[in-house]
PDB file of N, CA and C in Angstrom:
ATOM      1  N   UNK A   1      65.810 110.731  62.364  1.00  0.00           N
ATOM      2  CA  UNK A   1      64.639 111.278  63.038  1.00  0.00           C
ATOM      3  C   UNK A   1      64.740 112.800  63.086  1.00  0.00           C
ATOM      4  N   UNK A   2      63.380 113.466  62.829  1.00  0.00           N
ATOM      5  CA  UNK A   2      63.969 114.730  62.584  1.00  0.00           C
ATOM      6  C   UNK A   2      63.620 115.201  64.246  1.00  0.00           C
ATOM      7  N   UNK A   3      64.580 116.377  64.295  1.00  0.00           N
ATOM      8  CA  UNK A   3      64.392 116.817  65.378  1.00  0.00           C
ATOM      9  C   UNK A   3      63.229 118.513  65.488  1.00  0.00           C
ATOM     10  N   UNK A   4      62.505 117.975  66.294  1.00  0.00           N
ATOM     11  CA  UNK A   4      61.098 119.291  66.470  1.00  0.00           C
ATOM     12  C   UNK A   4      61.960 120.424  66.337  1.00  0.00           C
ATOM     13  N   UNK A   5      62.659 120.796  67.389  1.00  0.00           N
ATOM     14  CA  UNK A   5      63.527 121.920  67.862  1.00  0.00           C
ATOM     15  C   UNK A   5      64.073 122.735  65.784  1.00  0.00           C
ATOM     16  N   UNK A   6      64.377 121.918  65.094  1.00  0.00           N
ATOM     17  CA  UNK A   6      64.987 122.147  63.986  1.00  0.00           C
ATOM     18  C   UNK A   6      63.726 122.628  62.946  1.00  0.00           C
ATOM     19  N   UNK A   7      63.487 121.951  63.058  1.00  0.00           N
ATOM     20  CA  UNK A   7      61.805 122.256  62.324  1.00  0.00           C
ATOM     21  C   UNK A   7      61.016 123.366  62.737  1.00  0.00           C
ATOM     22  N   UNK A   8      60.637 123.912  64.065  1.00  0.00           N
ATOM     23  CA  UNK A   8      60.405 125.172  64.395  1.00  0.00           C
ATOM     24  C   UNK A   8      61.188 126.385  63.920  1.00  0.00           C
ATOM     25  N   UNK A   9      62.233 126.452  64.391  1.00  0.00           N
ATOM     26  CA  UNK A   9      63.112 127.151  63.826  1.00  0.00           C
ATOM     27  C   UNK A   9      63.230 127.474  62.269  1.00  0.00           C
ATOM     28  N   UNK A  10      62.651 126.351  61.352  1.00  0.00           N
ATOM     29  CA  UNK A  10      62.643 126.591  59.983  1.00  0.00           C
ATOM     30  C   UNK A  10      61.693 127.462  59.780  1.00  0.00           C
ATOM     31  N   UNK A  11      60.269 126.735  60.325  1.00  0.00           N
ATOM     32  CA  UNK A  11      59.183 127.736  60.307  1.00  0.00           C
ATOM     33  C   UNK A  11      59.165 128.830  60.701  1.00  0.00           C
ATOM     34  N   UNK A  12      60.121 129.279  61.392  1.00  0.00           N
ATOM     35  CA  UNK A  12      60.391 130.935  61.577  1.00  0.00           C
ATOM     36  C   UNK A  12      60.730 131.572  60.472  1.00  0.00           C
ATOM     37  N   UNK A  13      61.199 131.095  59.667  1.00  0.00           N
ATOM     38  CA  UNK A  13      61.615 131.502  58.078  1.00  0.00           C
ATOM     39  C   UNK A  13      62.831 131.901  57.576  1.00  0.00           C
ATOM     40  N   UNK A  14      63.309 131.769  56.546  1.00  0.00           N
ATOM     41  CA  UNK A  14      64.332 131.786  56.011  1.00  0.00           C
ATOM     42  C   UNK A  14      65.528 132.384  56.560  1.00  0.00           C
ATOM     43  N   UNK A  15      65.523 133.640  56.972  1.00  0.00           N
ATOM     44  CA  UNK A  15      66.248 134.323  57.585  1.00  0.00           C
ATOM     45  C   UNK A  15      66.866 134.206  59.129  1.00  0.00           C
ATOM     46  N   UNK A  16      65.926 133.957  59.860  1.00  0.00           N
ATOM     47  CA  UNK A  16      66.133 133.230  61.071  1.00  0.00           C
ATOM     48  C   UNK A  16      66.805 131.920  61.201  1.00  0.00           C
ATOM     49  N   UNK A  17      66.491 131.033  60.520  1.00  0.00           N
ATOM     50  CA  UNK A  17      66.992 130.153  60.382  1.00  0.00           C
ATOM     51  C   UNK A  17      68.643 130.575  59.815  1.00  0.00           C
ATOM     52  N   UNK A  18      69.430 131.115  58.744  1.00  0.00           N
ATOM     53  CA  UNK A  18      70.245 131.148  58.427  1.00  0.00           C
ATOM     54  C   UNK A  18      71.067 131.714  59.850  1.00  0.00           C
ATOM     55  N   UNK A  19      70.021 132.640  60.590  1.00  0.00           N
ATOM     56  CA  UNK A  19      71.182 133.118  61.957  1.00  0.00           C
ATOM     57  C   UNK A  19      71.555 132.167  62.791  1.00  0.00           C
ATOM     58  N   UNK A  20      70.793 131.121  62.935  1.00  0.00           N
ATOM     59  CA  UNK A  20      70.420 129.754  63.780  1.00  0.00           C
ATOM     60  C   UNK A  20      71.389 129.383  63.235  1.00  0.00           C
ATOM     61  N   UNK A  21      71.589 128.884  61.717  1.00  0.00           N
ATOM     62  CA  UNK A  21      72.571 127.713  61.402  1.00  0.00           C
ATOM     63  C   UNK A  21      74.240 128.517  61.322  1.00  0.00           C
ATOM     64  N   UNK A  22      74.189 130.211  61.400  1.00  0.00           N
ATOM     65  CA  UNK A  22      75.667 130.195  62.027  1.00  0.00           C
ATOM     66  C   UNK A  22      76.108 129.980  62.967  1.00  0.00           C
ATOM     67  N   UNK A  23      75.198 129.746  64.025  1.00  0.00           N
ATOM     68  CA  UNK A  23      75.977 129.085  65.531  1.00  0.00           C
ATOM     69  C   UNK A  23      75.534 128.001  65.431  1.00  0.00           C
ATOM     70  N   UNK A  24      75.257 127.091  64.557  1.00  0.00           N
ATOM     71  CA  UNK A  24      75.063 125.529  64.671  1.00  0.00           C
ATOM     72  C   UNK A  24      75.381 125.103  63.349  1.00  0.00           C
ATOM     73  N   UNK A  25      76.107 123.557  64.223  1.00  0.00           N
ATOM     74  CA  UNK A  25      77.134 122.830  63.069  1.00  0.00           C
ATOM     75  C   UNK A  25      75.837 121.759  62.086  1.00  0.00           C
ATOM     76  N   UNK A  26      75.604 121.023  63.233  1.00  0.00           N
ATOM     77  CA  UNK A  26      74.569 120.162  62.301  1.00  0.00           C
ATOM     78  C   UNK A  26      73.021 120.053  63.073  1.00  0.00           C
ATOM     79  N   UNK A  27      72.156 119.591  61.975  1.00  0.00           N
ATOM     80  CA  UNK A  27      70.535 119.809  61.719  1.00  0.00           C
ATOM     81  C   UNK A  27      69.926 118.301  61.511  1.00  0.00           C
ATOM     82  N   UNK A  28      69.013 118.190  61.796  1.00  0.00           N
ATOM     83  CA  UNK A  28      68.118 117.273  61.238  1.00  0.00           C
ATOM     84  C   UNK A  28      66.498 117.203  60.488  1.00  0.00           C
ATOM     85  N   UNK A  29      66.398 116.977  60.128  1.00  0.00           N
ATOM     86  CA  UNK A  29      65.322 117.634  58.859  1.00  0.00           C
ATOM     87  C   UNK A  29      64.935 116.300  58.028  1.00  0.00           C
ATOM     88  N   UNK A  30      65.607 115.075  58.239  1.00  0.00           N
ATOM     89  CA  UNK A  30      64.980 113.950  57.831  1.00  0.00           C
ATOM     90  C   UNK A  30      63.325 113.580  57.785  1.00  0.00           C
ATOM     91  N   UNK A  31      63.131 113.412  56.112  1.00  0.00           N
ATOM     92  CA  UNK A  31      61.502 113.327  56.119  1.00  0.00           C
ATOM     93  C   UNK A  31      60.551 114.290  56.104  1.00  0.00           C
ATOM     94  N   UNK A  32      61.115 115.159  56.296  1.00  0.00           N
ATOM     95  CA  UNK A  32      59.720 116.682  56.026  1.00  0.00           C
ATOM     96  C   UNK A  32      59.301 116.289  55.238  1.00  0.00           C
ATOM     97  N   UNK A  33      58.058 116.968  54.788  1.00  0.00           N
ATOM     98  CA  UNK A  33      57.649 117.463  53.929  1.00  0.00           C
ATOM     99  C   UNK A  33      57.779 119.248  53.236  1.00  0.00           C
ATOM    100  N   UNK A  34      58.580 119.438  52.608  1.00  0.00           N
ATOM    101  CA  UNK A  34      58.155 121.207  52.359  1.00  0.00           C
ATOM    102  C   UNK A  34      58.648 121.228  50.740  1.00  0.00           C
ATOM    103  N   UNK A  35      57.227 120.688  50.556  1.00  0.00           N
ATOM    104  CA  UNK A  35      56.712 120.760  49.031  1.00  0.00           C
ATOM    105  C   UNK A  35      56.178 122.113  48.972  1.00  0.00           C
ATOM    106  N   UNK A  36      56.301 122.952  48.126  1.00  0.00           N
ATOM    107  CA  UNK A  36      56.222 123.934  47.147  1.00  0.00           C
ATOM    108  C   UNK A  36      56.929 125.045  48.314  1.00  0.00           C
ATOM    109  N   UNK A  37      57.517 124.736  49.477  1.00  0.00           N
ATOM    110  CA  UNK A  37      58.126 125.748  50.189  1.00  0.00           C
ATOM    111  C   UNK A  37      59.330 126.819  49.333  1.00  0.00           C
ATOM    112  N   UNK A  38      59.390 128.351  49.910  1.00  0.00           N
ATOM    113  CA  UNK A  38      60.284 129.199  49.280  1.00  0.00           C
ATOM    114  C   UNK A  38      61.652 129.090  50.391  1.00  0.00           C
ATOM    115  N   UNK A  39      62.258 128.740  50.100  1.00  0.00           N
ATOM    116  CA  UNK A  39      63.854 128.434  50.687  1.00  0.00           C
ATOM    117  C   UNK A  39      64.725 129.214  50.173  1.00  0.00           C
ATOM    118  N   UNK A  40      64.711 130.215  49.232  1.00  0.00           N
ATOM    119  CA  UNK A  40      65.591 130.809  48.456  1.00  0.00           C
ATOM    120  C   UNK A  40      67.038 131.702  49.629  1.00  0.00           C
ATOM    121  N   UNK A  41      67.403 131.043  49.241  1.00  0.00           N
ATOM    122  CA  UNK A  41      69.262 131.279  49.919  1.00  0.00           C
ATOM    123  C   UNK A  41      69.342 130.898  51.028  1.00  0.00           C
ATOM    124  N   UNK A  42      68.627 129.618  51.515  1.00  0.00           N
ATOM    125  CA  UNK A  42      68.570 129.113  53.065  1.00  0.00           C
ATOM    126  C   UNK A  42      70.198 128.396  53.436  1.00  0.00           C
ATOM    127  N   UNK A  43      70.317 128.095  54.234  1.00  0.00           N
ATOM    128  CA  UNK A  43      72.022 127.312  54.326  1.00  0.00           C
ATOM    129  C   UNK A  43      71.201 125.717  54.879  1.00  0.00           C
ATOM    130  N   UNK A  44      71.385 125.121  54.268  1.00  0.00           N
ATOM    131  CA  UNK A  44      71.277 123.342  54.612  1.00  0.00           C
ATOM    132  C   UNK A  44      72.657 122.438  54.187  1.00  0.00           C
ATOM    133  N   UNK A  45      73.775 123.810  54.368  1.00  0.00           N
ATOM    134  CA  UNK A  45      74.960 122.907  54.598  1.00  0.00           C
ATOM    135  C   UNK A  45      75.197 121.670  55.318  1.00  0.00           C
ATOM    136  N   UNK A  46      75.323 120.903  55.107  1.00  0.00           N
ATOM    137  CA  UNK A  46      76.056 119.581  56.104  1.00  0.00           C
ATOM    138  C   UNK A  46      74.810 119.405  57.107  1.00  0.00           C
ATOM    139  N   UNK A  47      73.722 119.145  56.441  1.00  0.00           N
ATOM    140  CA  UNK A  47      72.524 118.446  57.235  1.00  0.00           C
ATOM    141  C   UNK A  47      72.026 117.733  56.942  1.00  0.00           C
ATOM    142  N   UNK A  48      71.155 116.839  57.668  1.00  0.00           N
ATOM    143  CA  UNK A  48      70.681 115.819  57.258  1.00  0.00           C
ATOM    144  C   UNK A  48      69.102 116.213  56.606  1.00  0.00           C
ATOM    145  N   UNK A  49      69.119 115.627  55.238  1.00  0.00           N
ATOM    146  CA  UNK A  49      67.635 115.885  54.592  1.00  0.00           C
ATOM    147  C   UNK A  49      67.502 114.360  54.079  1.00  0.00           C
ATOM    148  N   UNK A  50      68.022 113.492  54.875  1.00  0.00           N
ATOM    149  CA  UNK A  50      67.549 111.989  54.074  1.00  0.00           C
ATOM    150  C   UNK A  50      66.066 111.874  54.122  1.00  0.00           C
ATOM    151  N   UNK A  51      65.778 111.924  52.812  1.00  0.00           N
ATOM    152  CA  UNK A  51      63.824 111.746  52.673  1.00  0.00           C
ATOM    153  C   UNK A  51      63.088 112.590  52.973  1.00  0.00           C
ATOM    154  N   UNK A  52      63.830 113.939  52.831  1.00  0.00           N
ATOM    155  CA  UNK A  52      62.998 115.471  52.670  1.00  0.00           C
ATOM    156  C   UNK A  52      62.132 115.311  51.335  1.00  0.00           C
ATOM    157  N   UNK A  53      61.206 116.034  51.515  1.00  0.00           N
ATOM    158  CA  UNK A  53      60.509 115.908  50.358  1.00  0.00           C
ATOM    159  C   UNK A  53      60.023 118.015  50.201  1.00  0.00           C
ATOM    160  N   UNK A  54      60.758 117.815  48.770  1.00  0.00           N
ATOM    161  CA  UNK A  54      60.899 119.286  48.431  1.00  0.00           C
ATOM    162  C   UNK A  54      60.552 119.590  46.819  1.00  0.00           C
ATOM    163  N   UNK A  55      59.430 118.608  46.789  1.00  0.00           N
ATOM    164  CA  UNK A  55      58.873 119.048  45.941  1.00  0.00           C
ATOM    165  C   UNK A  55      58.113 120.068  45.167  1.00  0.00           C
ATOM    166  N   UNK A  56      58.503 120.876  43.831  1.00  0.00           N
ATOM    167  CA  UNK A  56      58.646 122.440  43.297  1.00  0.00           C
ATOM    168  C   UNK A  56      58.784 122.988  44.678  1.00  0.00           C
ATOM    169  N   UNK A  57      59.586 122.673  45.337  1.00  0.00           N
ATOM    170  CA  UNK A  57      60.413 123.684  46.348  1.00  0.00           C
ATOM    171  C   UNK A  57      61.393 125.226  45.345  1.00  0.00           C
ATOM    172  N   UNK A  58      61.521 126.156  45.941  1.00  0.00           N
ATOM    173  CA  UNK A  58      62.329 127.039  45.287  1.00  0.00           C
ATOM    174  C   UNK A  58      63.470 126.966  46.458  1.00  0.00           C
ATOM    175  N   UNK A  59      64.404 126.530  45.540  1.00  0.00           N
ATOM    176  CA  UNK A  59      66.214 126.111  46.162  1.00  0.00           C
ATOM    177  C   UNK A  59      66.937 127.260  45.438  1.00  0.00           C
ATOM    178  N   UNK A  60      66.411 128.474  44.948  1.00  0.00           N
ATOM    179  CA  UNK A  60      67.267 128.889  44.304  1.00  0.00           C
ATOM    180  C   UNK A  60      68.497 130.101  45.334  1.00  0.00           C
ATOM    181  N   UNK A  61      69.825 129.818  45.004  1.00  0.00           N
ATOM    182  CA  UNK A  61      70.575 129.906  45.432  1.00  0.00           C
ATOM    183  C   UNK A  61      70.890 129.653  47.225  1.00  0.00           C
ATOM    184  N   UNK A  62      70.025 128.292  47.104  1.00  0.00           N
ATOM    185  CA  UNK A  62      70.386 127.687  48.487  1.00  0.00           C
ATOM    186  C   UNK A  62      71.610 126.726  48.631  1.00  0.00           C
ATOM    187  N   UNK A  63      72.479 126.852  50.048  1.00  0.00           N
ATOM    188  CA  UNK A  63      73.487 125.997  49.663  1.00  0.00           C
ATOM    189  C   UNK A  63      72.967 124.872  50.218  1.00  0.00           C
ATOM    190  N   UNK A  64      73.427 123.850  49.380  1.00  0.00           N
ATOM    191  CA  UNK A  64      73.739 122.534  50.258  1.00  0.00           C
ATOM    192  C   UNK A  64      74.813 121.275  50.561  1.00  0.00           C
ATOM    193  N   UNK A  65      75.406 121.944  50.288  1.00  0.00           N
ATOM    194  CA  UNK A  65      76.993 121.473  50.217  1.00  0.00           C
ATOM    195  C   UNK A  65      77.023 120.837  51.605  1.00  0.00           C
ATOM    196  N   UNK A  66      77.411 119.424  51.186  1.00  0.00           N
ATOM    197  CA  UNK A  66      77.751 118.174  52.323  1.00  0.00           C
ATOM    198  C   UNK A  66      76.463 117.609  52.398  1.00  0.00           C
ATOM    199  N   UNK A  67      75.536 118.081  52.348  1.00  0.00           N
ATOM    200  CA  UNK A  67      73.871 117.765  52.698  1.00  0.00           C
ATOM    201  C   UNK A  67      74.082 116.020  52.676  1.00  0.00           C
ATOM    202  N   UNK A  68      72.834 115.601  53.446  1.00  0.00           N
ATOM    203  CA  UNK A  68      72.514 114.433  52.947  1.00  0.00           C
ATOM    204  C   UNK A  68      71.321 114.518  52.308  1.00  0.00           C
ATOM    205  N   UNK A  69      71.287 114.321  50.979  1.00  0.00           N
ATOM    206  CA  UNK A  69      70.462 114.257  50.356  1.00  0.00           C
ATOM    207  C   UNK A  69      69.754 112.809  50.136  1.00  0.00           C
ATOM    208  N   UNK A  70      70.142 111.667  50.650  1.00  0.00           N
ATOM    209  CA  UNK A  70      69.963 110.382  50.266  1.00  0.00           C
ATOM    210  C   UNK A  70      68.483 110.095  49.868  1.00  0.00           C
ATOM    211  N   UNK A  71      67.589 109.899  49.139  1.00  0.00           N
ATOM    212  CA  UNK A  71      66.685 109.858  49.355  1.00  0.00           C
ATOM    213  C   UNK A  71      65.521 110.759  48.642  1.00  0.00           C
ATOM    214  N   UNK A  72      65.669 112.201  48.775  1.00  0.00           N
ATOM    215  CA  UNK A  72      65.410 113.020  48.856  1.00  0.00           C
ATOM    216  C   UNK A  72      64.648 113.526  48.017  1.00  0.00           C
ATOM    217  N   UNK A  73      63.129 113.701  47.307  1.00  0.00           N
ATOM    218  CA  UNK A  73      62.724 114.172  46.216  1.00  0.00           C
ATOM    219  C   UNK A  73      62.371 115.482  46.011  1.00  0.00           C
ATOM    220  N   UNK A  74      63.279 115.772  45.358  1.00  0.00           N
ATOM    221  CA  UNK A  74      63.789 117.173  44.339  1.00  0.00           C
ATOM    222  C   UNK A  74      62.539 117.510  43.421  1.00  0.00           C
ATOM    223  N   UNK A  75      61.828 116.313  42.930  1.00  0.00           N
ATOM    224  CA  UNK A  75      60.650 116.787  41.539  1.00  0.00           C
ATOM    225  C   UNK A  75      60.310 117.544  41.468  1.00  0.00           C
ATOM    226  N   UNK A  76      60.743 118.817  40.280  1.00  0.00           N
ATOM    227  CA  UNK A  76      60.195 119.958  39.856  1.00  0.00           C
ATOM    228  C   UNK A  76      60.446 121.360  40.946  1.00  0.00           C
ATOM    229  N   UNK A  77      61.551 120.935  41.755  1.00  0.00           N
ATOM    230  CA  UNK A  77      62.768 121.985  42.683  1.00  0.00           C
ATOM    231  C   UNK A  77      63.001 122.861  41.343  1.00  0.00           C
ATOM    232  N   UNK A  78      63.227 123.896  41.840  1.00  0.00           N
ATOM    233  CA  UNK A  78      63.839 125.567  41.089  1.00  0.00           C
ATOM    234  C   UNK A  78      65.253 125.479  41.923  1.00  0.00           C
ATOM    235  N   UNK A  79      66.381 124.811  41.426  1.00  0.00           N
ATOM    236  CA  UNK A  79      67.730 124.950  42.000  1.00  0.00           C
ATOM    237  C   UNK A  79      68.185 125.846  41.105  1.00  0.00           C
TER     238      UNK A  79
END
């Protein structure tokens, strides 16, 4: 279940969010939608994105190392 609180915070944008996720360990983000969103160098280390949908999302040089990706459609992502 994604959590609101996490999702606001995204929508603050890229940068904000990366200050957010150095004082926080884990996220939830299960199920968005952020199709054609610009993410470029966001941290979605070790979070949950089971059934994000990030379609032609731009991932480029975003980490996601540990992520849960389970699910997750990538179609036409810029990683």
């Amino acid at each position: 279940m994604t959590t609101q609180d996490d999702l606001n915070v995204l929508r603050s944008g890229v940068p904000h969010w990366n200050v957010w996720r150095a004082r926080r360990k884990r996220f939830d983000l299960s199920g968005v939608d952020l199709s054609g969103c610009d993410l470029r160098r966001i941290c979605f280390r070790d979070g949950n994105l089971e059934g994000v949908i990030l379609r032609k999302a731009n991932l480029e040089g975003a980490n996601l190392d540990g992520a849960n990706l389970a699910q997750a459609d990538l179609s036409g992502a810029n990683m």
